[in-house]
Protein backbone atom coordinates (compact mmCIF):
# COMPACT_ATOMS: atom_id res chain seq x y z
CA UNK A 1 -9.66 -104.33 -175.78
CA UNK A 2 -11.44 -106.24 -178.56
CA UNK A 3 -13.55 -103.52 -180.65
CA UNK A 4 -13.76 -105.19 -184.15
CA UNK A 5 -14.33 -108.27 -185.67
CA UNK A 6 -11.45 -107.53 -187.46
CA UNK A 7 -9.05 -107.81 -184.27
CA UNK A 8 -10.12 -111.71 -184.54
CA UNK A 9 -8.08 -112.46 -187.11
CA UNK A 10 -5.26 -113.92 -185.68
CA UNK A 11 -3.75 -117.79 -185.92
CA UNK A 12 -6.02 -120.09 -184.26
CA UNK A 13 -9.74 -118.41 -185.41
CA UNK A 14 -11.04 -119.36 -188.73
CA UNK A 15 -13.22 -117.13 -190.56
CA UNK A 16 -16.14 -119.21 -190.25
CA UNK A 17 -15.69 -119.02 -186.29
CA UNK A 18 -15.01 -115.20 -186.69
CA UNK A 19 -18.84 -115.03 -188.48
CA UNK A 20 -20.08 -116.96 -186.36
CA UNK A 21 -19.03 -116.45 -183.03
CA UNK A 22 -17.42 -112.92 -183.22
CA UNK A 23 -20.22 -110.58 -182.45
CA UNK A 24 -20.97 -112.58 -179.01
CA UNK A 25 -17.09 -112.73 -178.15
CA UNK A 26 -16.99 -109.05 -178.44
CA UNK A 27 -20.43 -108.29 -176.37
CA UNK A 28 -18.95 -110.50 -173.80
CA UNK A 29 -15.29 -108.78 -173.56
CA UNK A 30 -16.87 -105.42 -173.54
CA UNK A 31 -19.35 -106.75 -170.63
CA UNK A 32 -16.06 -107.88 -168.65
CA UNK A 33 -14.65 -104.03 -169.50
CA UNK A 34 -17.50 -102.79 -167.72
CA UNK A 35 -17.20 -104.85 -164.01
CA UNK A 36 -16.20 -103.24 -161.48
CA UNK A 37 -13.45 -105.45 -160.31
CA UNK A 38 -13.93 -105.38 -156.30
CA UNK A 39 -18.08 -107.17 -156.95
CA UNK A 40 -15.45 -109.94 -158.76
CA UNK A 41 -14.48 -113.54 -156.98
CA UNK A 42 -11.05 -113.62 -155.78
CA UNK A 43 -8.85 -115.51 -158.25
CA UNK A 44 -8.14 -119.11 -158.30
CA UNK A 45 -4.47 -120.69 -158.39
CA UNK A 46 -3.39 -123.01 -160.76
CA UNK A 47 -4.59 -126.33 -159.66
CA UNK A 48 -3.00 -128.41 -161.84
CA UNK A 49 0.99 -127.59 -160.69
């Protein structure tokens, strides 16, 4: 689970994306944590196969 902004630094995410965007990534991923996965949609199959 993502807990720090620090867990963003990977390949791909800049630092200027980290300061910018990290602090909403992470409310949103520990939002998600919280569901309770049987109020979610079922999933969706790959469409483009």
């Amino acid at each position: 689970m993502l807990i720090s902004l620090g867990e963003l630094d990977s390949p791909g995410i800049s630092g200027a994306e980290i300061r910018y965007h990290g602090k909403t990534l992470i409310v949103l991923v520990s939002q998600e944590v919280a569901l309770d996965t049987s109020s979610l949609p079922a999933l969706l199959l790959n469409l483009s196969c």
